[in-house]
N, C-alpha and C. Protein backbone atom coordinates (compact mmCIF):
# COMPACT_ATOMS: atom_id res chain seq x y z
N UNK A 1 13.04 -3.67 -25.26
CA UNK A 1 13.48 -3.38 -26.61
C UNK A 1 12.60 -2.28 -27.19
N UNK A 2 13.17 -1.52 -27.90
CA UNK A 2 12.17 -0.49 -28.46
C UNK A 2 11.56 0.56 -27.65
N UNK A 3 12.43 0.72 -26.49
CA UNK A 3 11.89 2.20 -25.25
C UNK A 3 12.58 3.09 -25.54
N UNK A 4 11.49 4.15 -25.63
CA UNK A 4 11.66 5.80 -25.81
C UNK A 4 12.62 5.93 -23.98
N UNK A 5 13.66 6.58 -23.77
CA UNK A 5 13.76 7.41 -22.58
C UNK A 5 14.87 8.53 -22.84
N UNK A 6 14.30 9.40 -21.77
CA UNK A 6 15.47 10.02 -21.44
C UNK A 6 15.89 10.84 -20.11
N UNK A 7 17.12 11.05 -20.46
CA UNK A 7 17.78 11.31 -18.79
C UNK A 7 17.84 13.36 -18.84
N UNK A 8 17.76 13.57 -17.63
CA UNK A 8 18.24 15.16 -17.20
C UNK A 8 19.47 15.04 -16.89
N UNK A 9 20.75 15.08 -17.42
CA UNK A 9 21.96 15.33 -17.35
C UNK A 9 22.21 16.98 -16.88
N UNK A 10 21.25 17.95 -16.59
CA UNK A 10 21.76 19.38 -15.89
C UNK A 10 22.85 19.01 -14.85
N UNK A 11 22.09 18.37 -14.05
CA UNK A 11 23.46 18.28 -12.87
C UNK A 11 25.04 17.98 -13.15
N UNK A 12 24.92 17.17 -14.22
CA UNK A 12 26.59 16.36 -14.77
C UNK A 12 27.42 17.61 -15.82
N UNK A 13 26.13 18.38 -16.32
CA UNK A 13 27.01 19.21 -17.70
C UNK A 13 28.01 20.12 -17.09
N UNK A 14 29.13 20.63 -18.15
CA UNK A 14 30.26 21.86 -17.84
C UNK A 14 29.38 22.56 -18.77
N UNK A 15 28.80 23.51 -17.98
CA UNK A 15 28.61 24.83 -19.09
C UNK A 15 29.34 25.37 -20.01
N UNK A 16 30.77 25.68 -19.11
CA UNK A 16 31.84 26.19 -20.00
C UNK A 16 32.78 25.30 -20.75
N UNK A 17 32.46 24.10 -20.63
CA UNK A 17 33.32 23.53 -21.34
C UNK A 17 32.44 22.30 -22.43
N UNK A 18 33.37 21.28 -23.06
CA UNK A 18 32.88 20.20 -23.55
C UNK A 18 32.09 19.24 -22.99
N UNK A 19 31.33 18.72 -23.42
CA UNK A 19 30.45 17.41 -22.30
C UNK A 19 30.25 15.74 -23.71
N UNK A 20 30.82 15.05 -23.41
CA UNK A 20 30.92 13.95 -23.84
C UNK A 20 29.47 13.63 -23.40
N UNK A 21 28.85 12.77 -24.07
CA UNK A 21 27.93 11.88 -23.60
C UNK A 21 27.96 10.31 -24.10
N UNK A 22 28.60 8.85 -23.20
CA UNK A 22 28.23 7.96 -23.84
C UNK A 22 27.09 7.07 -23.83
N UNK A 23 26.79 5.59 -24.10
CA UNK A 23 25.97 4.80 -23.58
C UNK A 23 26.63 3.57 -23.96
N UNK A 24 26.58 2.98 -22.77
CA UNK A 24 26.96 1.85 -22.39
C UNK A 24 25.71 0.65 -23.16
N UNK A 25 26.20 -0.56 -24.18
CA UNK A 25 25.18 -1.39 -25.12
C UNK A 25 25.88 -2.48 -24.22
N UNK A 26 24.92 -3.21 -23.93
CA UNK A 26 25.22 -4.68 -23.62
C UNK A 26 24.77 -5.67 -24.43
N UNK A 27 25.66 -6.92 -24.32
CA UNK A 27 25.20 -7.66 -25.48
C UNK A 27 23.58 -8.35 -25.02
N UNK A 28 22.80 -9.36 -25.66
CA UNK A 28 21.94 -9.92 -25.12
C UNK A 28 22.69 -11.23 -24.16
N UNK A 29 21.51 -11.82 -23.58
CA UNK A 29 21.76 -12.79 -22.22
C UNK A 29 22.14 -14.62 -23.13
N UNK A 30 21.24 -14.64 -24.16
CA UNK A 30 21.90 -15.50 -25.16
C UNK A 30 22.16 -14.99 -26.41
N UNK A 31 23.53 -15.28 -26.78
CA UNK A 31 23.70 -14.47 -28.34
C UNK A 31 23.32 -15.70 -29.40
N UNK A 32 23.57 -16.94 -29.02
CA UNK A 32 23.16 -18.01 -29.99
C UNK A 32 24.52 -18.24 -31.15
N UNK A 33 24.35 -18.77 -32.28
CA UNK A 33 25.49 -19.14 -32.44
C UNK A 33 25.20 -19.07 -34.00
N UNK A 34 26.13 -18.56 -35.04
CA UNK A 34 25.43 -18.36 -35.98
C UNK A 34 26.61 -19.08 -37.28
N UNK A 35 25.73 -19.64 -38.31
CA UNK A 35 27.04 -20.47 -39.31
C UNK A 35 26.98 -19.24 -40.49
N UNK A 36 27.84 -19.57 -41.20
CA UNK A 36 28.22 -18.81 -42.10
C UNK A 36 26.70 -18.95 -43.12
N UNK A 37 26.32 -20.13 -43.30
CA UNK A 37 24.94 -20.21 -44.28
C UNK A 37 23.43 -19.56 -43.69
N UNK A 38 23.48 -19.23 -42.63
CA UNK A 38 22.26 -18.42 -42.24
C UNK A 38 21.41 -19.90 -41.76
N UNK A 39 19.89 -19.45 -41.67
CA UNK A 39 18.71 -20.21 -41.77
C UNK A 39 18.02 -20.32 -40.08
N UNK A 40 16.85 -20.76 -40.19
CA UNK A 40 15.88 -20.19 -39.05
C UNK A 40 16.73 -20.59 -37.69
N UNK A 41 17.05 -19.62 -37.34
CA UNK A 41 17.66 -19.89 -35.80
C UNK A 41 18.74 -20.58 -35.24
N UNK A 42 19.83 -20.97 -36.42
CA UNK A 42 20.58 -21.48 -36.38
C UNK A 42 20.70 -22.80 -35.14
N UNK A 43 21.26 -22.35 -34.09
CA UNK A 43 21.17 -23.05 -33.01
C UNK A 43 19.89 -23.02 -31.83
N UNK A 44 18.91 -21.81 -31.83
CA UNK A 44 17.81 -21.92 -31.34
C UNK A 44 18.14 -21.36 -29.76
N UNK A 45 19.59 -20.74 -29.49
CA UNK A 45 20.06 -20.11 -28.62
C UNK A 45 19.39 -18.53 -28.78
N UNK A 46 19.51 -18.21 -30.29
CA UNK A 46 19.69 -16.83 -30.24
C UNK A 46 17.90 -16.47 -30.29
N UNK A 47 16.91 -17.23 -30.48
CA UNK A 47 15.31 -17.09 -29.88
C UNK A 47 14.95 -16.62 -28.48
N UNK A 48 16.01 -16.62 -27.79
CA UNK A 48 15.71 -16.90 -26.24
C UNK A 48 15.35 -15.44 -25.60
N UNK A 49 16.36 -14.32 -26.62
CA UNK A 49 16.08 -12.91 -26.10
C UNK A 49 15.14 -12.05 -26.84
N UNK A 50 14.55 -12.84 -28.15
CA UNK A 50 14.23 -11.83 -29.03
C UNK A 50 12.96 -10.96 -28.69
N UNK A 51 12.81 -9.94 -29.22
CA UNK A 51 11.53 -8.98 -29.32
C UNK A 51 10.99 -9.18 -30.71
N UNK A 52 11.67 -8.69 -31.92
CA UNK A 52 10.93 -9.07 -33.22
C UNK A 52 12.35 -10.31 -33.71
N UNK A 53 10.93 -10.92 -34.14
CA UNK A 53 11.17 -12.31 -34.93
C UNK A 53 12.15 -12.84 -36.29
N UNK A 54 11.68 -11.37 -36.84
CA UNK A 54 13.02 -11.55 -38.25
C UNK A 54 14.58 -11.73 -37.72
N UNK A 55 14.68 -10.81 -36.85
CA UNK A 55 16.10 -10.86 -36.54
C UNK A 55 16.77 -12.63 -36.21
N UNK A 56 15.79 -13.98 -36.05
CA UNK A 56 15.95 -15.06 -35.62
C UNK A 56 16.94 -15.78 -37.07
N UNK A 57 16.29 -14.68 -38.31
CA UNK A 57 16.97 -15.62 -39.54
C UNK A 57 16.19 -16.41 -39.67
N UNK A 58 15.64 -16.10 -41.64
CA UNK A 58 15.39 -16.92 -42.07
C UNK A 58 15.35 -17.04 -43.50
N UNK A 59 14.79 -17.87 -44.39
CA UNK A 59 15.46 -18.21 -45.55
C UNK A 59 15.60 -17.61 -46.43
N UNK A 60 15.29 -15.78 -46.24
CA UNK A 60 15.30 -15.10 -46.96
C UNK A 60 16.41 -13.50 -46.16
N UNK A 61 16.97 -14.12 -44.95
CA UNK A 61 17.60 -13.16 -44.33
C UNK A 61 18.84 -14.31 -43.13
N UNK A 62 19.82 -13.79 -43.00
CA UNK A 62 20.29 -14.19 -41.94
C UNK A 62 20.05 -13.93 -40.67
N UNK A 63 20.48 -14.73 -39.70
CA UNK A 63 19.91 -14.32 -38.34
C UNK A 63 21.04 -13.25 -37.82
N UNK A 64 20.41 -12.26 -37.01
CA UNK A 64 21.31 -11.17 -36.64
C UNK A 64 21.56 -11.53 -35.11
N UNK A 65 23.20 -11.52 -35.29
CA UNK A 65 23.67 -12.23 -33.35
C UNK A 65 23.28 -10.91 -32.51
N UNK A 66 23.45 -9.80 -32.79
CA UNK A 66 23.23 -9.28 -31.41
C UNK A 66 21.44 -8.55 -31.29
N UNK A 67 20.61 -9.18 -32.56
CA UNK A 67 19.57 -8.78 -32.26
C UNK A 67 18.99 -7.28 -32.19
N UNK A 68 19.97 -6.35 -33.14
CA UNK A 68 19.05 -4.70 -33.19
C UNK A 68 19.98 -4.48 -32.02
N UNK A 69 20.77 -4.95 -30.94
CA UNK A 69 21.06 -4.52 -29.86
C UNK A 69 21.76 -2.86 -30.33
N UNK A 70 21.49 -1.71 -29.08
CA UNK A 70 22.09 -0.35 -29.23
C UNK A 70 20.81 0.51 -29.66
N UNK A 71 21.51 1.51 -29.99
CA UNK A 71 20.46 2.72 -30.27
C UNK A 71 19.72 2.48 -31.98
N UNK A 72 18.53 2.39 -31.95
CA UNK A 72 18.04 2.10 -33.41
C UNK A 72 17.24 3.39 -33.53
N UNK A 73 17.30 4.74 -33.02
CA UNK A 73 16.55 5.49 -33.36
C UNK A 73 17.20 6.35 -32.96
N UNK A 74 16.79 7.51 -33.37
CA UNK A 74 17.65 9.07 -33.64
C UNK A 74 17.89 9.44 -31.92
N UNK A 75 19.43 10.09 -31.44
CA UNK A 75 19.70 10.82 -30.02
C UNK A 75 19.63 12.30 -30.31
N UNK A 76 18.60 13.00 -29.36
CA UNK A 76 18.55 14.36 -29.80
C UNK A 76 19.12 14.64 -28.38
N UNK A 77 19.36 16.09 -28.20
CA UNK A 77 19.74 16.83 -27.14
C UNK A 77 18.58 18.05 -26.88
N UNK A 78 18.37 18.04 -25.87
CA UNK A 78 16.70 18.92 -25.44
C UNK A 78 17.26 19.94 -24.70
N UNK A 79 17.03 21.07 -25.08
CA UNK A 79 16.96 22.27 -23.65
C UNK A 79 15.57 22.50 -23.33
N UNK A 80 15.02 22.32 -22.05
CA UNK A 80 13.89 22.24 -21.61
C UNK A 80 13.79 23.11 -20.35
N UNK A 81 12.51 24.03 -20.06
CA UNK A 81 12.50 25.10 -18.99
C UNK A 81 12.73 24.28 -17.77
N UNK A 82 11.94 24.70 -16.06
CA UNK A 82 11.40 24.00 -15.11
C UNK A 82 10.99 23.36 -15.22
N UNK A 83 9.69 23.45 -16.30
CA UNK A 83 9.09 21.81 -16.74
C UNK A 83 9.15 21.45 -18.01
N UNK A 84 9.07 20.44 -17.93
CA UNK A 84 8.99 19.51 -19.20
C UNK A 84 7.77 19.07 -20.10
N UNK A 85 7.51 19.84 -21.22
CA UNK A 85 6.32 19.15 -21.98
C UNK A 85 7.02 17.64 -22.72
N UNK A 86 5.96 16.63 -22.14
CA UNK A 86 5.90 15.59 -22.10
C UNK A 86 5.18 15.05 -22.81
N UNK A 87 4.88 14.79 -24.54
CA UNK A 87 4.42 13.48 -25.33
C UNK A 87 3.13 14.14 -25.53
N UNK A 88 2.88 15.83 -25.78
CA UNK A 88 1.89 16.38 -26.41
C UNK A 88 1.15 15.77 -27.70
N UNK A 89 -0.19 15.32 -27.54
CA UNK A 89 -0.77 14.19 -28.48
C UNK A 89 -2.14 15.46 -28.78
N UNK A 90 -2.41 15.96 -30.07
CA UNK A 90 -3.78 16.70 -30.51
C UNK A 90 -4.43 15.51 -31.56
N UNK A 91 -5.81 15.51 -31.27
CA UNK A 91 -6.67 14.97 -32.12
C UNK A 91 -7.87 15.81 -32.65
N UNK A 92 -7.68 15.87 -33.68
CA UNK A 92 -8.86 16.79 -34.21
C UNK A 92 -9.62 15.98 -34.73
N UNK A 93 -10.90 16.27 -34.84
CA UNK A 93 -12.20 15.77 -35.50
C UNK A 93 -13.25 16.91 -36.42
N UNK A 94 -13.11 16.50 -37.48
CA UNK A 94 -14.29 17.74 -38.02
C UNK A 94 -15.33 17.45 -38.30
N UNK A 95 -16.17 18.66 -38.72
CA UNK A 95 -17.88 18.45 -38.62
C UNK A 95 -17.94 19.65 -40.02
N UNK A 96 -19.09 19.29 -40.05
CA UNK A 96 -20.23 20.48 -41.25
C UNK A 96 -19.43 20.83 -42.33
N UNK A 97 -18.90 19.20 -42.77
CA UNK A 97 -17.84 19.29 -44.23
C UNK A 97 -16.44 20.37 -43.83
N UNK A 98 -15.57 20.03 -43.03
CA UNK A 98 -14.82 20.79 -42.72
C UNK A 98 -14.99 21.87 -42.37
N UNK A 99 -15.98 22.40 -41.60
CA UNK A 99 -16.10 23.91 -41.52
C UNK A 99 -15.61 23.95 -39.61
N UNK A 100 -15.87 22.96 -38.86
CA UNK A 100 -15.63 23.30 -37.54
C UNK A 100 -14.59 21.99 -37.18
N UNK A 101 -14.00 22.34 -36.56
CA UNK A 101 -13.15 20.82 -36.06
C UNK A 101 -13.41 21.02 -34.36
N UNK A 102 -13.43 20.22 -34.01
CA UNK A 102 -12.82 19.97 -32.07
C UNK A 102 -11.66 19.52 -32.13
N UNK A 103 -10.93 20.33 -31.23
CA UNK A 103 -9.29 19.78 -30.93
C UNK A 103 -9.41 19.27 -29.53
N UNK A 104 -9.06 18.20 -29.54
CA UNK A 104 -8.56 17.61 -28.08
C UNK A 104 -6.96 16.81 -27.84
N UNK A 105 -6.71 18.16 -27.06
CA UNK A 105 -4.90 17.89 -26.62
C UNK A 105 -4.71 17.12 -25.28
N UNK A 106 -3.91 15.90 -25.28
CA UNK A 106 -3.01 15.80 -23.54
C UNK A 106 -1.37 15.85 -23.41
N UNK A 107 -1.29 16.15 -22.53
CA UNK A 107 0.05 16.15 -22.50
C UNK A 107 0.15 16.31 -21.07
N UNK A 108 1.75 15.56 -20.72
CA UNK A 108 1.98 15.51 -19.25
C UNK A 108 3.33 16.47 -19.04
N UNK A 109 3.12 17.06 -18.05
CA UNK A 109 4.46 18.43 -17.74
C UNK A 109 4.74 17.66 -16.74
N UNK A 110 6.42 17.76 -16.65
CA UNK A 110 7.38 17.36 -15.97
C UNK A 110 7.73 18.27 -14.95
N UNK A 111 7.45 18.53 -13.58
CA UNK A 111 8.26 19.76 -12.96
C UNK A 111 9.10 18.93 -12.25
N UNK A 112 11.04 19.03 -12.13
CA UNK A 112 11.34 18.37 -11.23
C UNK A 112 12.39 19.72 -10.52
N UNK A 113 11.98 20.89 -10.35
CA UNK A 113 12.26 21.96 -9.56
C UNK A 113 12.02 21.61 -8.15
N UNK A 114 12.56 22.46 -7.13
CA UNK A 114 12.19 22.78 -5.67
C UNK A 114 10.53 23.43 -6.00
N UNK A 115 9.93 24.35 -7.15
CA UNK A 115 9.45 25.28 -6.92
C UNK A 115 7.79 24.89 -7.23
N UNK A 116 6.97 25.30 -7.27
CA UNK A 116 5.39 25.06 -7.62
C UNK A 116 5.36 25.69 -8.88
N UNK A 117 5.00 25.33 -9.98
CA UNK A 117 4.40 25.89 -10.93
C UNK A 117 3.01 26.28 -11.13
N UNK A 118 2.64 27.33 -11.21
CA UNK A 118 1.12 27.50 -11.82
C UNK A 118 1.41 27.50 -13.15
N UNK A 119 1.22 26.79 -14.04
CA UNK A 119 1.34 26.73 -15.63
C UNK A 119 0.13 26.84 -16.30
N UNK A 120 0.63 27.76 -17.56
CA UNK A 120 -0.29 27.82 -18.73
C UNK A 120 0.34 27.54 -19.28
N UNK A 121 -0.75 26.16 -20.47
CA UNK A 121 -0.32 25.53 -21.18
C UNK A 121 -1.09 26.08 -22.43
N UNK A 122 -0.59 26.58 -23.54
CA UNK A 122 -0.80 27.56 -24.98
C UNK A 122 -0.93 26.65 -25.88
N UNK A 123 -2.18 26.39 -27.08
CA UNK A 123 -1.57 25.67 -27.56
C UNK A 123 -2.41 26.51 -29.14
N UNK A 124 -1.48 26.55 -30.13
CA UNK A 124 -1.83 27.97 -30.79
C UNK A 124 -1.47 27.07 -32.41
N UNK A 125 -1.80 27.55 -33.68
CA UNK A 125 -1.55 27.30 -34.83
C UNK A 125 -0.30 28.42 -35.22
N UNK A 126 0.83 28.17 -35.83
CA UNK A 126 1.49 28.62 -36.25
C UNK A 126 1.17 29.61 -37.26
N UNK A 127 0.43 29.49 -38.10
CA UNK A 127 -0.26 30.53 -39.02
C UNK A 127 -1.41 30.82 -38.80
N UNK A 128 -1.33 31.92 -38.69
CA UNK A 128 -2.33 32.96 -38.07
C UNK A 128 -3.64 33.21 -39.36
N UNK A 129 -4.88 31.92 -39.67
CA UNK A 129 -5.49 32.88 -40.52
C UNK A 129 -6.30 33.14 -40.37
N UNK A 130 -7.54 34.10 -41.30
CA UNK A 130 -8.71 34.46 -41.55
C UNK A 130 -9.64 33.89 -40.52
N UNK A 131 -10.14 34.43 -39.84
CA UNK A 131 -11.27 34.14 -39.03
C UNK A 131 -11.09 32.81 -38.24
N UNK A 132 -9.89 32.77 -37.73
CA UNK A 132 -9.79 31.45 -37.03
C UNK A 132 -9.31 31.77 -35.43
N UNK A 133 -10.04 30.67 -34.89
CA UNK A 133 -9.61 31.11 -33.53
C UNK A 133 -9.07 29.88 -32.81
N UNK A 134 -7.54 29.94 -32.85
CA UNK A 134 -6.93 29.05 -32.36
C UNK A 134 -5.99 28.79 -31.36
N UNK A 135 -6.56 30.15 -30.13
CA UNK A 135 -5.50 30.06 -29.08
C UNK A 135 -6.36 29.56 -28.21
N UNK A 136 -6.31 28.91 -27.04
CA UNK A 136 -6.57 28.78 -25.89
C UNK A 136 -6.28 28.51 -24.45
N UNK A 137 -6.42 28.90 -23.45
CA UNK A 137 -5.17 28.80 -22.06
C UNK A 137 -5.94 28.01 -21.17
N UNK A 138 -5.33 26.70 -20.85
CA UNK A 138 -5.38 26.16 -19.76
C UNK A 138 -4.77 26.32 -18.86
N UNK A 139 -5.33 26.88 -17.58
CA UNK A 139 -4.32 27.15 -16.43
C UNK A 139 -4.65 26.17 -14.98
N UNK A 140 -3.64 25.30 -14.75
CA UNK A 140 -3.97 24.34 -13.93
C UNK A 140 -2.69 24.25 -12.51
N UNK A 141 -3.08 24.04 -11.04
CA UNK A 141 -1.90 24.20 -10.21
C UNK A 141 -1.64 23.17 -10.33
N UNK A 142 -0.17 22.56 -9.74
CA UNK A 142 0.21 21.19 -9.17
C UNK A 142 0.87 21.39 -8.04
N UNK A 143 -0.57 21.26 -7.12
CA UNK A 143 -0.03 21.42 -5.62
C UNK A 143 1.13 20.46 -5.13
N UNK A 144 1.71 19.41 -5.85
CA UNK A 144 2.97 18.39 -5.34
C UNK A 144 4.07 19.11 -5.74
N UNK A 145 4.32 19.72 -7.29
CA UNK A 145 5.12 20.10 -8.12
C UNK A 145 5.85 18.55 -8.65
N UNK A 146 5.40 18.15 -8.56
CA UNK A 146 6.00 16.90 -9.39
C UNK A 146 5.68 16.53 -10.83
N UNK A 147 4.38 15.96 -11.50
CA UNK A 147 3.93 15.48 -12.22
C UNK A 147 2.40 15.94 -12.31
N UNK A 148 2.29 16.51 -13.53
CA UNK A 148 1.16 17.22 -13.93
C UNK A 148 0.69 16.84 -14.80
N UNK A 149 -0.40 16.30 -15.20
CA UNK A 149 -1.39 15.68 -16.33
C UNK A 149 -2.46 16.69 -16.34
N UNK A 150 -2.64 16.88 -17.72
CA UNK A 150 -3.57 17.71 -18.58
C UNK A 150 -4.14 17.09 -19.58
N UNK A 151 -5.55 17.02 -19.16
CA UNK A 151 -6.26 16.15 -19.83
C UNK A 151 -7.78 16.74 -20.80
N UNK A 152 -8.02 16.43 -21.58
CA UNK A 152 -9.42 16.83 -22.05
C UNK A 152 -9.56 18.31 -22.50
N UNK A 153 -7.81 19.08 -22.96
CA UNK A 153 -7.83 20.34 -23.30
C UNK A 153 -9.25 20.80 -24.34
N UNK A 154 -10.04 21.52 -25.02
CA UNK A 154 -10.66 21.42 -25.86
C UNK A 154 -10.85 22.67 -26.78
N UNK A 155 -11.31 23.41 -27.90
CA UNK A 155 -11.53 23.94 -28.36
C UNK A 155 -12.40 24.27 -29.66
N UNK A 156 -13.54 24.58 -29.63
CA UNK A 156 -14.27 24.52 -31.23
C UNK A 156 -13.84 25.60 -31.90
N UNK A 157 -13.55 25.37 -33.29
CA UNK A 157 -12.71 26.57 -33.99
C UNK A 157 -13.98 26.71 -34.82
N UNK A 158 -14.47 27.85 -35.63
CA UNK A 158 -15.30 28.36 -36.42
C UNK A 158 -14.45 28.49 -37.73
N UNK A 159 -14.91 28.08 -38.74
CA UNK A 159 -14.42 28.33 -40.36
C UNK A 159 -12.83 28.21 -40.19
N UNK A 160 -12.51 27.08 -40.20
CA UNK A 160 -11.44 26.23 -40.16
C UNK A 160 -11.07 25.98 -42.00
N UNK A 161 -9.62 26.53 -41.54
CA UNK A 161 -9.16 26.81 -42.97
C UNK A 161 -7.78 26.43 -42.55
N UNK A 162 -7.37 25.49 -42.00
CA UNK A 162 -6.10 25.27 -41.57
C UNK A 162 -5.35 23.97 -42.52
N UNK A 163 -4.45 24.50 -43.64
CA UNK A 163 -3.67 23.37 -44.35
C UNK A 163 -3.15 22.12 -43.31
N UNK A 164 -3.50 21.18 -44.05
CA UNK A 164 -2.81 19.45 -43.82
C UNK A 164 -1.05 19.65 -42.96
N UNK A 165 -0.86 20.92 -43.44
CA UNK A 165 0.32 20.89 -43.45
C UNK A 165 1.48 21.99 -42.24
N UNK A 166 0.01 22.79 -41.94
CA UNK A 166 0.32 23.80 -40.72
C UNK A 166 0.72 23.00 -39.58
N UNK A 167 1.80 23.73 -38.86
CA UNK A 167 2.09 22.85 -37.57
C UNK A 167 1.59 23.76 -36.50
N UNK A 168 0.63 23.20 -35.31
CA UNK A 168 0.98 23.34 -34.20
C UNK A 168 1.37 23.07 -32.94
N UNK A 169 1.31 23.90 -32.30
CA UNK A 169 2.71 24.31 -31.67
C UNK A 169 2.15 23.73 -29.64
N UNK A 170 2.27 23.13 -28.84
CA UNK A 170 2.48 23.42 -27.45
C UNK A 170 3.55 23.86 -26.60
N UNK A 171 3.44 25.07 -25.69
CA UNK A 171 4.38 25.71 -25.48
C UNK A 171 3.64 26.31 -24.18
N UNK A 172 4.76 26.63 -23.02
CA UNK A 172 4.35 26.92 -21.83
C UNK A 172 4.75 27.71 -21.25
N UNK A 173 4.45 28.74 -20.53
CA UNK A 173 4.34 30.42 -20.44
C UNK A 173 6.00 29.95 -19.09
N UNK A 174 7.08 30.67 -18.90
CA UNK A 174 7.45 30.57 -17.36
C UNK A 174 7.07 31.45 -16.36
N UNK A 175 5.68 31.74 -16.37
CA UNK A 175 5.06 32.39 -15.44
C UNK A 175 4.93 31.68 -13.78
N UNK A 176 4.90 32.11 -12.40
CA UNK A 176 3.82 31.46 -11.43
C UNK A 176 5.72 30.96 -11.12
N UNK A 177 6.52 31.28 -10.93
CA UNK A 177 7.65 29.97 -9.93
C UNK A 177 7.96 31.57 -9.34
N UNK A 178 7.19 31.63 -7.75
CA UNK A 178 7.24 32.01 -7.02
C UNK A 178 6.97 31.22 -5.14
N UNK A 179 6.46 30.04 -5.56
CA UNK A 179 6.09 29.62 -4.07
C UNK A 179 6.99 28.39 -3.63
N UNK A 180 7.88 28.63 -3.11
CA UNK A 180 8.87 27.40 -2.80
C UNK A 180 8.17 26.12 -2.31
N UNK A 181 8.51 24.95 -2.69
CA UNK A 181 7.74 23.73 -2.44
C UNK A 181 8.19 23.60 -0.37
N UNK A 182 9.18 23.60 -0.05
CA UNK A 182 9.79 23.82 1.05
C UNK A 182 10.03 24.87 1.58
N UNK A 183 9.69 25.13 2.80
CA UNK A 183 9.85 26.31 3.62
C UNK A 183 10.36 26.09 4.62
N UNK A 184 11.61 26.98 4.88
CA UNK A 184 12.06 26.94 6.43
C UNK A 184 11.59 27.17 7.81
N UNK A 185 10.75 26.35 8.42
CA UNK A 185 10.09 26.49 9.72
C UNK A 185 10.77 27.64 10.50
N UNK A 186 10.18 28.75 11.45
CA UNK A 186 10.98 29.39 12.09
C UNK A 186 12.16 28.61 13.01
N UNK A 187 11.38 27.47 13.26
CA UNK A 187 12.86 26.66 14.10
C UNK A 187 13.81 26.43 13.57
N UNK A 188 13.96 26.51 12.09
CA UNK A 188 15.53 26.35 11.43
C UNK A 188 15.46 25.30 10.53
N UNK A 189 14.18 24.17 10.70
CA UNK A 189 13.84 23.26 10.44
C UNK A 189 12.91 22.94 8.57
């Protein structure tokens, strides 16, 4: 209950045409049984699947039969390069009354190409100000091309003047997809 996922549908889409997308909701394994007057758990069937507890009903709510079942949070649609930035998390910490912060970023890149990525991962302030220095490049291989973790990015910024309210940004160069993960042996193989 309550899982983030999502799927790469490239292979299934019509470029040129329309693309439906549905999702199939199943009900829960006990739905329980519910009276018209509400009250804690009616029959004590519908406890059997729950994740959160309100939904059981109680004397200030009815019990809900299918339990939140379906989508309870927003479906977006992603266009995403070779790889995938994956759940980019920055923590800043400041020092000397706001004058310096440390940024520490992770984030996991998705490659599910044939190809090797050498990636730089950018991770920059959207507004550019006064004496601030807020770019920096991590450049890391993933000799599998599969799954790439970036960990312990860091940066000390000098006279940090950056509003509550500036966003930044992680974003990844498509540089380096030159070395095929697979190579054809001269035998054909």
């Amino acid at each position: 209950m309550f899982q983030r996922h999502s799927l790469d549908v490239t292979d299934i889409l019509h470029p040129d045409g329309q693309n439906l997308l549905a999702f199939p909701v199943h009900l829960p394994d006990h739905p329980g049984r519910i009276l018209h007057k509400g009250g804690q758990g009616v029959d004590h069937e519908i406890g059997k699947d729950v994740a959160t507890q309100y939904v059981l009903g109680w004397d200030w709510m009815a019990p809900i039969r299918d339990r939140n079942t379906g989508i309870w949070d927003e479906v977006s649609v992603s266009i995403t390069g070779r790889v995938k930035i994956i759940d980019p998390h920055l923590v800043s910490l400041f020092f000397d009354e706001y004058k310096r912060v440390y940024l520490h970023a992770t984030t996991e890149l998705e490659n599910r190409s044939a190809w090797v990525a050498v990636c730089s991962l950018i991770i920059q302030c959207q507004k550019i100000l006064a004496n601030i220095l807020m770019v920096h490049v991590f450049t890391s291989k993933d000799p599998c091309g599969m799954d790439l973790q970036i960990h312990g990015f860091s940066a000390e910024v000098g006279s940090v003047g950056i509003a509550v309210a500036d966003t930044i940004r992680a974003t990844m160069s498509q540089e380096g997809w030159q070395i095929p993960l697979f190579k054809q042996l001269p035998s054909g193989y």
